[in-house]
PDB file of N, CA and C in Angstrom:
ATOM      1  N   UNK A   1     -81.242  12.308  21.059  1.00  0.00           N
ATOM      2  CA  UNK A   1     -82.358  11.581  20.494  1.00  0.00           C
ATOM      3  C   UNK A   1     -82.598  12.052  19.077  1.00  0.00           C
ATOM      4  N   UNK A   2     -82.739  11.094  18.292  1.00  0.00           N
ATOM      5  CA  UNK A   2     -83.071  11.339  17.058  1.00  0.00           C
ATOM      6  C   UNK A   2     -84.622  10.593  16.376  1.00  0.00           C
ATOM      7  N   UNK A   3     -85.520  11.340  15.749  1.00  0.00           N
ATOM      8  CA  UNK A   3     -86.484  10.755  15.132  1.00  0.00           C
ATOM      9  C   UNK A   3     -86.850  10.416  13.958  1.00  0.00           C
ATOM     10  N   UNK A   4     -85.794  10.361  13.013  1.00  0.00           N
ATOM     11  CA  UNK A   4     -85.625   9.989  11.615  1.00  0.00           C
ATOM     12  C   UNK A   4     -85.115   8.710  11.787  1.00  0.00           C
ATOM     13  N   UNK A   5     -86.425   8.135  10.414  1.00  0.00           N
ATOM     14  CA  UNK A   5     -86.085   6.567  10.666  1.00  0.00           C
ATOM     15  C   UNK A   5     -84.909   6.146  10.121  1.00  0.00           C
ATOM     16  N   UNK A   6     -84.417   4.874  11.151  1.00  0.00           N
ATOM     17  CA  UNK A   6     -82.763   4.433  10.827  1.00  0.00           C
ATOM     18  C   UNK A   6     -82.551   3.970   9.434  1.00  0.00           C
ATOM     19  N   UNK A   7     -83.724   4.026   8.306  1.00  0.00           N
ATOM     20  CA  UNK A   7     -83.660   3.575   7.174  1.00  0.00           C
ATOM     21  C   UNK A   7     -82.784   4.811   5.798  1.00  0.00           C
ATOM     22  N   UNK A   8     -83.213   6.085   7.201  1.00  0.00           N
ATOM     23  CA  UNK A   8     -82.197   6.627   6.577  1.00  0.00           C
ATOM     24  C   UNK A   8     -81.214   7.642   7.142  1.00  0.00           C
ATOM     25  N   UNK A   9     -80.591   6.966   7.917  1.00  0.00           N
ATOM     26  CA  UNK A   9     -79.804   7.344   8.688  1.00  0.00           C
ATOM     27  C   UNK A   9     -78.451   8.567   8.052  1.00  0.00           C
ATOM     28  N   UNK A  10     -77.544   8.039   6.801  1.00  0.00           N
ATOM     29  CA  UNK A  10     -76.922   8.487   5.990  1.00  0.00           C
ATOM     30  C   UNK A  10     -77.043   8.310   4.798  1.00  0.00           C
ATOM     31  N   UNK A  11     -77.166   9.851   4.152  1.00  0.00           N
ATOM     32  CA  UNK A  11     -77.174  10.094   2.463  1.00  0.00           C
ATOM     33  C   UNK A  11     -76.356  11.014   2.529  1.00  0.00           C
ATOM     34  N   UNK A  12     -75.803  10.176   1.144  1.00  0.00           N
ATOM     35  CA  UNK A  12     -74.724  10.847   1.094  1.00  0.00           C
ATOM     36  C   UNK A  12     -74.604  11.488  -1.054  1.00  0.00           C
ATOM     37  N   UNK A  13     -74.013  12.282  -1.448  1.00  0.00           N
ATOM     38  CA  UNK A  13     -73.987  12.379  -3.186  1.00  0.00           C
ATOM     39  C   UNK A  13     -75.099  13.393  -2.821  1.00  0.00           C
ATOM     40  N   UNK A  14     -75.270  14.721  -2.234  1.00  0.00           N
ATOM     41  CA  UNK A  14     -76.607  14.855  -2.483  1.00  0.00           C
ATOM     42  C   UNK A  14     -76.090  16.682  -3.313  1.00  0.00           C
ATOM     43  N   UNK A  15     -77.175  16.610  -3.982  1.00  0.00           N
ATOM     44  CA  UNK A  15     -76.904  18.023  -4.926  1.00  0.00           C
ATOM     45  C   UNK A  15     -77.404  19.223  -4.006  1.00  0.00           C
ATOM     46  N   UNK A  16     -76.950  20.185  -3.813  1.00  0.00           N
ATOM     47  CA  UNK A  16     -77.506  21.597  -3.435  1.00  0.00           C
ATOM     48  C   UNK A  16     -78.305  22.141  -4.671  1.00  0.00           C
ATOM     49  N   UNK A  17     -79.455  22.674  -4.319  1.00  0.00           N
ATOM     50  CA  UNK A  17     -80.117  23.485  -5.649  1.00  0.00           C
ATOM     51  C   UNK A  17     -78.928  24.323  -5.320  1.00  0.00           C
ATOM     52  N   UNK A  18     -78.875  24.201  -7.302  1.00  0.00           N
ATOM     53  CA  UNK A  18     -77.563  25.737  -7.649  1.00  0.00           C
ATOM     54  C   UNK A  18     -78.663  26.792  -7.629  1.00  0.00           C
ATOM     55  N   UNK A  19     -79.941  27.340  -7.874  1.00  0.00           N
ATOM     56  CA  UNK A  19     -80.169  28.505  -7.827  1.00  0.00           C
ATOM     57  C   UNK A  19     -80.406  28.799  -6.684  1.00  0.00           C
ATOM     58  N   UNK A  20     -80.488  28.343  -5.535  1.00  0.00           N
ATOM     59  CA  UNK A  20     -80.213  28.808  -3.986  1.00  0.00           C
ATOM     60  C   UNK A  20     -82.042  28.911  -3.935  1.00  0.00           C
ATOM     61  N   UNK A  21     -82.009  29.377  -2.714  1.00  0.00           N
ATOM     62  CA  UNK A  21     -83.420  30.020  -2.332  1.00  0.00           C
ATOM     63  C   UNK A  21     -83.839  28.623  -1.120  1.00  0.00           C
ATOM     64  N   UNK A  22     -85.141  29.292  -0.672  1.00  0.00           N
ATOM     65  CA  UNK A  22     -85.529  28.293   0.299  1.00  0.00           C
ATOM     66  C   UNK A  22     -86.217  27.579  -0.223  1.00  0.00           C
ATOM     67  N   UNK A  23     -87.649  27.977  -1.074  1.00  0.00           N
ATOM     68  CA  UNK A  23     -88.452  27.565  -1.411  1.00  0.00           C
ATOM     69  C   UNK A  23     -88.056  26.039  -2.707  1.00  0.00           C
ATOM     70  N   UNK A  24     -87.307  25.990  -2.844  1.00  0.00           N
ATOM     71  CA  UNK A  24     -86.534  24.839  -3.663  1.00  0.00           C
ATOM     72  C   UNK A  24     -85.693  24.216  -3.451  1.00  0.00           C
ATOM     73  N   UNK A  25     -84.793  24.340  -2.476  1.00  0.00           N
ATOM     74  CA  UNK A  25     -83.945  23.713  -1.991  1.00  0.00           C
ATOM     75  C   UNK A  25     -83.996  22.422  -1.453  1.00  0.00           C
ATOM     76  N   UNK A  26     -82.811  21.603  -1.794  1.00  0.00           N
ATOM     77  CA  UNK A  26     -82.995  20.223  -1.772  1.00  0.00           C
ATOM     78  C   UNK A  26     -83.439  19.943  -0.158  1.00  0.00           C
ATOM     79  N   UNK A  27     -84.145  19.063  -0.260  1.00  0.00           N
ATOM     80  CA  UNK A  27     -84.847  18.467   1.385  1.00  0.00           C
ATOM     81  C   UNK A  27     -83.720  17.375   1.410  1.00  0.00           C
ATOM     82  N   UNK A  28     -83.638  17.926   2.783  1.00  0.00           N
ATOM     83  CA  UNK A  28     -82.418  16.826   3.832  1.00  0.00           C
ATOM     84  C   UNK A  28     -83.307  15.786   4.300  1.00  0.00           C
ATOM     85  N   UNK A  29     -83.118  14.695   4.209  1.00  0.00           N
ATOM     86  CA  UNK A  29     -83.607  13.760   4.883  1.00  0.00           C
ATOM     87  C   UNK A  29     -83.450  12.643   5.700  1.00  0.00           C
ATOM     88  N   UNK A  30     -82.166  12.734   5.862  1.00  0.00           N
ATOM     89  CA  UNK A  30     -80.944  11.542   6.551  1.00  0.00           C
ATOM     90  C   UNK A  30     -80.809  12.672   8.362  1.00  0.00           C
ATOM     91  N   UNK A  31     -80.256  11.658   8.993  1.00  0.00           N
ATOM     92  CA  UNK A  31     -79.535  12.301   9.926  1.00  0.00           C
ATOM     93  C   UNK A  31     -78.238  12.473   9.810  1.00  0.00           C
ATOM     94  N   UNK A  32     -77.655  12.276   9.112  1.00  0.00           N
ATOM     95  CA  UNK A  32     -76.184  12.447   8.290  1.00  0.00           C
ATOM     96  C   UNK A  32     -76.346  12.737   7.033  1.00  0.00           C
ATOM     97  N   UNK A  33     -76.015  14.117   6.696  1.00  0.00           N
ATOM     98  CA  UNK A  33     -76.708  14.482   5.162  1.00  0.00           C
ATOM     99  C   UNK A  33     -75.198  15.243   4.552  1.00  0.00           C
ATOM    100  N   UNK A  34     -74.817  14.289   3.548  1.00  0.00           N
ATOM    101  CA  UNK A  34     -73.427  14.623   2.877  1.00  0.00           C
ATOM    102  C   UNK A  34     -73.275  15.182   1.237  1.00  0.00           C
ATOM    103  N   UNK A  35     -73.476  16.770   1.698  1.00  0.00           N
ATOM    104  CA  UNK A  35     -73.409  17.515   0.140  1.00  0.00           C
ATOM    105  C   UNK A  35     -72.263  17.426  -1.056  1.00  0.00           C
ATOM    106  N   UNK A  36     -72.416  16.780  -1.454  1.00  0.00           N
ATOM    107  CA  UNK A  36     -71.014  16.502  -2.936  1.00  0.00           C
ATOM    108  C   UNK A  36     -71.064  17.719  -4.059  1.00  0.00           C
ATOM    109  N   UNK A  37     -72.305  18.041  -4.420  1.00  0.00           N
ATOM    110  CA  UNK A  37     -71.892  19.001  -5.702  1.00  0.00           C
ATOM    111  C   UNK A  37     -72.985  20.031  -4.942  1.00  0.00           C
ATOM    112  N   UNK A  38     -72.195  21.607  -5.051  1.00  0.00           N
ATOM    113  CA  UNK A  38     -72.741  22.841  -5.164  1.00  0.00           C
ATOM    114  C   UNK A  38     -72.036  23.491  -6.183  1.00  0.00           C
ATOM    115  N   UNK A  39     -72.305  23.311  -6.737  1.00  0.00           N
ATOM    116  CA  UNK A  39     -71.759  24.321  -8.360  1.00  0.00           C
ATOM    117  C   UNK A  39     -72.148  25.673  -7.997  1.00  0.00           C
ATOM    118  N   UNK A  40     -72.620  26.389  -7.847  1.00  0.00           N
ATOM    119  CA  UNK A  40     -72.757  27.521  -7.400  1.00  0.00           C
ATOM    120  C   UNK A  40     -73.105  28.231  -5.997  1.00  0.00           C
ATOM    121  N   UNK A  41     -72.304  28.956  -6.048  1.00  0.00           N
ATOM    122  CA  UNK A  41     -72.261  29.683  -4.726  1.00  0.00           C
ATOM    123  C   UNK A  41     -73.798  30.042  -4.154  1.00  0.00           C
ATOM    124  N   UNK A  42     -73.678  29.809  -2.712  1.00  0.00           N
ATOM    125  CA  UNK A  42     -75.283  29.753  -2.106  1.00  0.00           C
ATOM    126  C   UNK A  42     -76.059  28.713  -2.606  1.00  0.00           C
ATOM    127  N   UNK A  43     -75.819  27.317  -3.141  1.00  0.00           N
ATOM    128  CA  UNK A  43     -76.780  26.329  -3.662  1.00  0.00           C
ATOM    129  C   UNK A  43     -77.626  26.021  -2.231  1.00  0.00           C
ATOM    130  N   UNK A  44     -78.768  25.651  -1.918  1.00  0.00           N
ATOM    131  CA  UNK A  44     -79.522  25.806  -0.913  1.00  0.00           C
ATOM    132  C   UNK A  44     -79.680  23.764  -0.865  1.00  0.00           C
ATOM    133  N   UNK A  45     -79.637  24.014   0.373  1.00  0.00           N
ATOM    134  CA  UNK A  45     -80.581  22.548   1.535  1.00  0.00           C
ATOM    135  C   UNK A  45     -81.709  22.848   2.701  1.00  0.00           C
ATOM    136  N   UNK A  46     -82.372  22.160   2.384  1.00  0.00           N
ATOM    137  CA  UNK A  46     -83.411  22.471   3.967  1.00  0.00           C
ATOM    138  C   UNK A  46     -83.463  21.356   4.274  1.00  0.00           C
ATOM    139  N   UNK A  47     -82.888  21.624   5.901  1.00  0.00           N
ATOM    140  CA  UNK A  47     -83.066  20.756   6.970  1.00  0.00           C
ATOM    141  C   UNK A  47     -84.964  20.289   7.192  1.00  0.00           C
ATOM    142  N   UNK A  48     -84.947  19.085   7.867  1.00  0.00           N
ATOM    143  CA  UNK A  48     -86.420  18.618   8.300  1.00  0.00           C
ATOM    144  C   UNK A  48     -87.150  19.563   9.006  1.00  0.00           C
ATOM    145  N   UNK A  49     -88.022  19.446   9.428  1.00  0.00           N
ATOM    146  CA  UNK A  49     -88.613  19.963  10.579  1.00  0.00           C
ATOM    147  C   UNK A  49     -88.376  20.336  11.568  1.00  0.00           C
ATOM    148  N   UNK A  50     -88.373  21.334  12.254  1.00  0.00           N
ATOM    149  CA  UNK A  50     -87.897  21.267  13.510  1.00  0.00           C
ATOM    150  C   UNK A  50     -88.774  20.285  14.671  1.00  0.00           C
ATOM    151  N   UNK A  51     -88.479  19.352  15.340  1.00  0.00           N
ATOM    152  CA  UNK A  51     -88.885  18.896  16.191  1.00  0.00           C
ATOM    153  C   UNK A  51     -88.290  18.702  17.817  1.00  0.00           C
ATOM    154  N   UNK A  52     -88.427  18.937  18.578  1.00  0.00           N
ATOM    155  CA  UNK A  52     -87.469  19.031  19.800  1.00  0.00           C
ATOM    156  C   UNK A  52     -87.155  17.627  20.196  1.00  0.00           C
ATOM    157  N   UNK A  53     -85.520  17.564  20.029  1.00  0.00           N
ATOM    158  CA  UNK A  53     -84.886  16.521  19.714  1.00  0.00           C
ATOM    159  C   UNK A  53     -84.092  15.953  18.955  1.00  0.00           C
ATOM    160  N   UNK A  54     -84.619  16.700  17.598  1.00  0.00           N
ATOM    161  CA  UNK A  54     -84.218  16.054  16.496  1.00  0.00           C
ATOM    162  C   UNK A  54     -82.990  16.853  16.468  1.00  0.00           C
ATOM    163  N   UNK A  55     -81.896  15.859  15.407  1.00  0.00           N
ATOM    164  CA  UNK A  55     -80.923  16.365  14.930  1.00  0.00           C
ATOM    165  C   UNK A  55     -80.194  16.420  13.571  1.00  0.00           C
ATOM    166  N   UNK A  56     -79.780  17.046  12.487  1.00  0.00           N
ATOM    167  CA  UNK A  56     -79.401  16.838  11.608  1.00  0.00           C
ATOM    168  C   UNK A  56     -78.076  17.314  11.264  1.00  0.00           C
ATOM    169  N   UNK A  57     -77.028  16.537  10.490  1.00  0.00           N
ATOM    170  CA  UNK A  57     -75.891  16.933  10.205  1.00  0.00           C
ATOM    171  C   UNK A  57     -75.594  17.529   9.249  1.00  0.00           C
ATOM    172  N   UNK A  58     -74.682  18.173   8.334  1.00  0.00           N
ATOM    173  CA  UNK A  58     -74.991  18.194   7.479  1.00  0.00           C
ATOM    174  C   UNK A  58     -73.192  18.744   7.002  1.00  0.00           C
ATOM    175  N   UNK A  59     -72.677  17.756   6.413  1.00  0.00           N
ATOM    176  CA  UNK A  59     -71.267  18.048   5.500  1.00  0.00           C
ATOM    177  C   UNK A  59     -70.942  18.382   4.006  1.00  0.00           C
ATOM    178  N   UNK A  60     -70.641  19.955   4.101  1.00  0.00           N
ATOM    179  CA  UNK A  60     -70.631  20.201   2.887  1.00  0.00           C
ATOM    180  C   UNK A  60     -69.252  20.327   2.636  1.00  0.00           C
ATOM    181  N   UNK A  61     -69.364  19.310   1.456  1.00  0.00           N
ATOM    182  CA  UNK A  61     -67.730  18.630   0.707  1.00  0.00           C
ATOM    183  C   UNK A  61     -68.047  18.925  -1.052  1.00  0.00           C
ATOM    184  N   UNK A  62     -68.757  20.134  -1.007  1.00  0.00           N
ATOM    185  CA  UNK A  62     -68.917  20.807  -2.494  1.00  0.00           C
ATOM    186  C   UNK A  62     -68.276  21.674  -2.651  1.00  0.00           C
ATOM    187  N   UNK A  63     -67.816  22.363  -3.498  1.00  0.00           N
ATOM    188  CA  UNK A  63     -66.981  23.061  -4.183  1.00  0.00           C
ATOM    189  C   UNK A  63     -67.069  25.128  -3.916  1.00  0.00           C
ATOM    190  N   UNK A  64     -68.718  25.019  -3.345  1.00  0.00           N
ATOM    191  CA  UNK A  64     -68.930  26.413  -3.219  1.00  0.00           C
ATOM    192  C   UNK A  64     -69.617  26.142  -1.541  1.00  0.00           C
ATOM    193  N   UNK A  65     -69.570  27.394  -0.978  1.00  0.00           N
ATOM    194  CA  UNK A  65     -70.038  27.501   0.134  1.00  0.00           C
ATOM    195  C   UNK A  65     -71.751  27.468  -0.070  1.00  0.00           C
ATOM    196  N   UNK A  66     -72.845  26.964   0.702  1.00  0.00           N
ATOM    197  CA  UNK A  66     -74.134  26.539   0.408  1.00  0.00           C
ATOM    198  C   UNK A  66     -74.646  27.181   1.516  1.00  0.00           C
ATOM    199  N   UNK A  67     -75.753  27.248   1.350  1.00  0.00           N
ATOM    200  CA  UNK A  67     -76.887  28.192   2.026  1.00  0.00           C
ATOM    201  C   UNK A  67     -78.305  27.003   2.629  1.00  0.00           C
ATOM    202  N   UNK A  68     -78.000  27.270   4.112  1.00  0.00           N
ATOM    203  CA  UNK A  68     -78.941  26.169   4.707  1.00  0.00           C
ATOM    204  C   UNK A  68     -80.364  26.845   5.478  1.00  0.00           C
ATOM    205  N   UNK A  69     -81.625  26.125   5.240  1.00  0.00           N
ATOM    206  CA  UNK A  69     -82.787  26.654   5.439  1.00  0.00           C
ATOM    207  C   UNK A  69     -83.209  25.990   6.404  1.00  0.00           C
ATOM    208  N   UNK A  70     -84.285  26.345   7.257  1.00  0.00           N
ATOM    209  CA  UNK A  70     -85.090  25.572   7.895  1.00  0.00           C
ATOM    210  C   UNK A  70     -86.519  25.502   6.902  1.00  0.00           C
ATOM    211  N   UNK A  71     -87.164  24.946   8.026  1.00  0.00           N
ATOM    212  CA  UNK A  71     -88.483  24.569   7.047  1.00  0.00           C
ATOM    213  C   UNK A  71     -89.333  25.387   7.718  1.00  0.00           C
ATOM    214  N   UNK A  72     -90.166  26.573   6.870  1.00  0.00           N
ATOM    215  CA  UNK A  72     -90.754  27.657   7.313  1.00  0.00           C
ATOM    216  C   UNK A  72     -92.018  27.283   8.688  1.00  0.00           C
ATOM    217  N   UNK A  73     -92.049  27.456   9.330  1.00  0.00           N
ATOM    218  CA  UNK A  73     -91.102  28.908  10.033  1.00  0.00           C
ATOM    219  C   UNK A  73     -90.327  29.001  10.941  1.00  0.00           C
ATOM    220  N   UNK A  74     -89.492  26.873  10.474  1.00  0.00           N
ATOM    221  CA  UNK A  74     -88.147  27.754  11.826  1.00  0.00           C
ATOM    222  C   UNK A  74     -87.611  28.125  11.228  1.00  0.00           C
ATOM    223  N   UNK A  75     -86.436  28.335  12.465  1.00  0.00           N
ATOM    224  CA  UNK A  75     -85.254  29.607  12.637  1.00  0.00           C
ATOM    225  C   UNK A  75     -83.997  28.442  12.641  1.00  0.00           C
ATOM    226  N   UNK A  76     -82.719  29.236  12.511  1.00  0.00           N
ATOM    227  CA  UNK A  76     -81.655  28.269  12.692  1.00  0.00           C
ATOM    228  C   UNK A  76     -80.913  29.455  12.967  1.00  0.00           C
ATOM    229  N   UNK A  77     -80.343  29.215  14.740  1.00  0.00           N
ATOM    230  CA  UNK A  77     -79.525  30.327  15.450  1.00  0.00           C
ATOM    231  C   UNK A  77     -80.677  31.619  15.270  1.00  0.00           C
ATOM    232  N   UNK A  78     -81.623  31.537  15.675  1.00  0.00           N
ATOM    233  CA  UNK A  78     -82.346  32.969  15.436  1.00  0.00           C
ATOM    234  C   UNK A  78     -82.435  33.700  14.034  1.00  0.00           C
ATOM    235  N   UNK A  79     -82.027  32.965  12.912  1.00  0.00           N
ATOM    236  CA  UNK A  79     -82.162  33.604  11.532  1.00  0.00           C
ATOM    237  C   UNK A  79     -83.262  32.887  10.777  1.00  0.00           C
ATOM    238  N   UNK A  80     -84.123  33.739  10.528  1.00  0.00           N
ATOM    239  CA  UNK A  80     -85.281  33.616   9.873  1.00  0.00           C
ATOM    240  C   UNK A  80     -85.194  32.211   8.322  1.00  0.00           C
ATOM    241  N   UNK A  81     -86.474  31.718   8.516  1.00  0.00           N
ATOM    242  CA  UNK A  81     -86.153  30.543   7.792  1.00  0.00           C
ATOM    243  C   UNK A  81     -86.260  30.625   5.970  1.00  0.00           C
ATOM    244  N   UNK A  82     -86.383  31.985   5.596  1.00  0.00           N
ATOM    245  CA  UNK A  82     -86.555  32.127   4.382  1.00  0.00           C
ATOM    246  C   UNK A  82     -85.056  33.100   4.319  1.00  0.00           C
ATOM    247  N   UNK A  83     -84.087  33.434   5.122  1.00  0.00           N
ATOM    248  CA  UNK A  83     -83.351  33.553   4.828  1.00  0.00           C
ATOM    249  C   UNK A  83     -81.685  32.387   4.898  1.00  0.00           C
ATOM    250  N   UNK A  84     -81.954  31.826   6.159  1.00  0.00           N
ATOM    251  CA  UNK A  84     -80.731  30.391   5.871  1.00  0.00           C
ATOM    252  C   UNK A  84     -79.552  31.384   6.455  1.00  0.00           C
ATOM    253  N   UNK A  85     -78.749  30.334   6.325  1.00  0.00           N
ATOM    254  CA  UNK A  85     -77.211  30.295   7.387  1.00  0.00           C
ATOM    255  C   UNK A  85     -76.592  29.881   6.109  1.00  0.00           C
ATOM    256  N   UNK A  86     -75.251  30.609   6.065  1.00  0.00           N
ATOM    257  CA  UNK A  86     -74.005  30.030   4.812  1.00  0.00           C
ATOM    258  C   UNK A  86     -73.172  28.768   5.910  1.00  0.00           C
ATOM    259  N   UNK A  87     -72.854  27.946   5.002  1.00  0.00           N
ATOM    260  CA  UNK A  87     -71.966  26.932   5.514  1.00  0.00           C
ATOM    261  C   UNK A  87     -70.861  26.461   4.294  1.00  0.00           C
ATOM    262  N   UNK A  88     -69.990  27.275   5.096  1.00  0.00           N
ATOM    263  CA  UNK A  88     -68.037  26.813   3.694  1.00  0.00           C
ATOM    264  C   UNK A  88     -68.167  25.657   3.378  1.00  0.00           C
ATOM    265  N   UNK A  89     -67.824  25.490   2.476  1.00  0.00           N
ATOM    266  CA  UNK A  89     -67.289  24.076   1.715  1.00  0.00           C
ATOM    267  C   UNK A  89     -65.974  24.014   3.199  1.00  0.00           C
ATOM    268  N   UNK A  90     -66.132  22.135   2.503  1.00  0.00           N
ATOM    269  CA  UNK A  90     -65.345  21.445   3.776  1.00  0.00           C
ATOM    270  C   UNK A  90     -65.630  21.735   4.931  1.00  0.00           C
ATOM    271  N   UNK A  91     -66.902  22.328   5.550  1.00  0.00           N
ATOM    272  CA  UNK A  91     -67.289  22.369   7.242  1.00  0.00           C
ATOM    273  C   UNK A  91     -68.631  21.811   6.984  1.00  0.00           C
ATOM    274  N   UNK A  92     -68.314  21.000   8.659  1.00  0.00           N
ATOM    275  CA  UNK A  92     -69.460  20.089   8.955  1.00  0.00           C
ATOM    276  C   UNK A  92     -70.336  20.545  10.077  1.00  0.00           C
ATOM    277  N   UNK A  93     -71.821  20.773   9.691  1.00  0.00           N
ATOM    278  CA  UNK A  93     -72.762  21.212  11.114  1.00  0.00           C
ATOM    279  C   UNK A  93     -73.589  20.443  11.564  1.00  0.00           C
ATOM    280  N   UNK A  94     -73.667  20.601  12.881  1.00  0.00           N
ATOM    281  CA  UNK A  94     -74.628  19.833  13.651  1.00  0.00           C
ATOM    282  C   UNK A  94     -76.038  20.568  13.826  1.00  0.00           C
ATOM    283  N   UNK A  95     -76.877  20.546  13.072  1.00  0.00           N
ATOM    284  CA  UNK A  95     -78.184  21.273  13.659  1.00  0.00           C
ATOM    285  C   UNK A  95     -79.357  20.470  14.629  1.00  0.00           C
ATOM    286  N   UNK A  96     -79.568  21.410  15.797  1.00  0.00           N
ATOM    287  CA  UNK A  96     -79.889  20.425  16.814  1.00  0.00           C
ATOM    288  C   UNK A  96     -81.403  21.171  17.241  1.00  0.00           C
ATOM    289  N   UNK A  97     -82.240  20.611  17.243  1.00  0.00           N
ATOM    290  CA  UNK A  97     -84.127  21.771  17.458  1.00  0.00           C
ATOM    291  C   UNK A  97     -84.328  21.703  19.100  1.00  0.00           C
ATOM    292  N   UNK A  98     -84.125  22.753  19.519  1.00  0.00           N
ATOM    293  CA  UNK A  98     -83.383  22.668  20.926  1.00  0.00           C
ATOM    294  C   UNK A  98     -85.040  23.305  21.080  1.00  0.00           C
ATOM    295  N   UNK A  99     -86.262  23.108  20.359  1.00  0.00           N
ATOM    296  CA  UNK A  99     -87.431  23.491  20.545  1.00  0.00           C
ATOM    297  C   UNK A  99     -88.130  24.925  20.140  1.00  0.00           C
ATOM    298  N   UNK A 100     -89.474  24.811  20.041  1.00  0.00           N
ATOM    299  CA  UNK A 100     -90.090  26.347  19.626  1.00  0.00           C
ATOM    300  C   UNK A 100     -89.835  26.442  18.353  1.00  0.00           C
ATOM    301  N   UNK A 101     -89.033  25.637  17.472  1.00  0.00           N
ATOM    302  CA  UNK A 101     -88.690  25.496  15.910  1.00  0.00           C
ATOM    303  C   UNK A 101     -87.860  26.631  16.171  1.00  0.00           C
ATOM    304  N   UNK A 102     -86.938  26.302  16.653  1.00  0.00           N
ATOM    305  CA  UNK A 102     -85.201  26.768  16.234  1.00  0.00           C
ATOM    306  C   UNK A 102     -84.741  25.548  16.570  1.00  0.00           C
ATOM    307  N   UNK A 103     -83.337  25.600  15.407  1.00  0.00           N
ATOM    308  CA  UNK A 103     -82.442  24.892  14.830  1.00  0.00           C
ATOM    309  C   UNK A 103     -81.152  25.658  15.697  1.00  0.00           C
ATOM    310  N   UNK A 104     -80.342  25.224  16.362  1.00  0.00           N
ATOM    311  CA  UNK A 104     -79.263  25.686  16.935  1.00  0.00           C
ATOM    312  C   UNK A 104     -78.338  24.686  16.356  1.00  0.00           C
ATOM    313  N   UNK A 105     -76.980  25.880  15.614  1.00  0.00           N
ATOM    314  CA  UNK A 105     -75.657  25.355  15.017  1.00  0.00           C
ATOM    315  C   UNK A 105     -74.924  25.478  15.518  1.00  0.00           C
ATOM    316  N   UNK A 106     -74.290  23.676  15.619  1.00  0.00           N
ATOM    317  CA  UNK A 106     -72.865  23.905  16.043  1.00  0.00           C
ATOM    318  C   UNK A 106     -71.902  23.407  14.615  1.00  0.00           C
ATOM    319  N   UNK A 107     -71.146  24.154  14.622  1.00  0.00           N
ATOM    320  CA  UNK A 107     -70.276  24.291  13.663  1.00  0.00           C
ATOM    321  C   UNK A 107     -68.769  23.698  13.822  1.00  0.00           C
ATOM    322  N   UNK A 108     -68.435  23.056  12.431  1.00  0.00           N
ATOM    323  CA  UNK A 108     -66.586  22.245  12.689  1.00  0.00           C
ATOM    324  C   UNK A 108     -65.549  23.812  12.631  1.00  0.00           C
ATOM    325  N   UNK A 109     -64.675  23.793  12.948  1.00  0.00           N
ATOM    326  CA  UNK A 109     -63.777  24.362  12.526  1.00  0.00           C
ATOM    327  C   UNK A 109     -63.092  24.363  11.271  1.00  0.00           C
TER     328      UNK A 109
END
């Protein structure tokens, strides 16, 4: 189940803040969210809200590995939301709010 409206289902071209951090980092807002430029290593995204149910994707096809947040105060895999999860260039994650505001990742190979 997903609760993001189908209006925006996929975005895609989306920039990572290059100076990283949580507090600035670009807001995901698609349920298919497709990163094109991270110019610098750790450029940051924050996923939506956690809501139980919700799900967000998120393919990073940028150049540096990017640094993914929740929205304070979830967690994603039990890591605090002002610190974020790295995700390589060319891997795609599934973040899924399996409730209590954690974000649980499943990760491409």
């Amino acid at each position: 189940m997903n609760d993001i409206a189908d209006t925006g289902n996929t975005v895609t071209g989306i920039t990572a803040f290059a100076s990283g951090g949580q507090a600035s980092a670009t807001q995901l807002t698609a349920t298919v969210n497709t990163v094109s430029t991270a110019s610098a290593a750790a450029a940051s995204v924050k996923l939506a809200l956690c809501v139980p149910g919700r799900q967000q994707t998120v393919a990073n096809l940028g150049a540096n590995s990017i640094q993914v947040f929740g929205t304070s105060p979830n967690t994603i895999n039990g890591v605090a939301s002002a610190t974020g999860v790295a995700q390589a260039t060319g891997k795609i994650a599934t973040y899924f709010c399996t409730g209590s505001g954690n974000w649980t990742r499943l990760l491409s190979n």
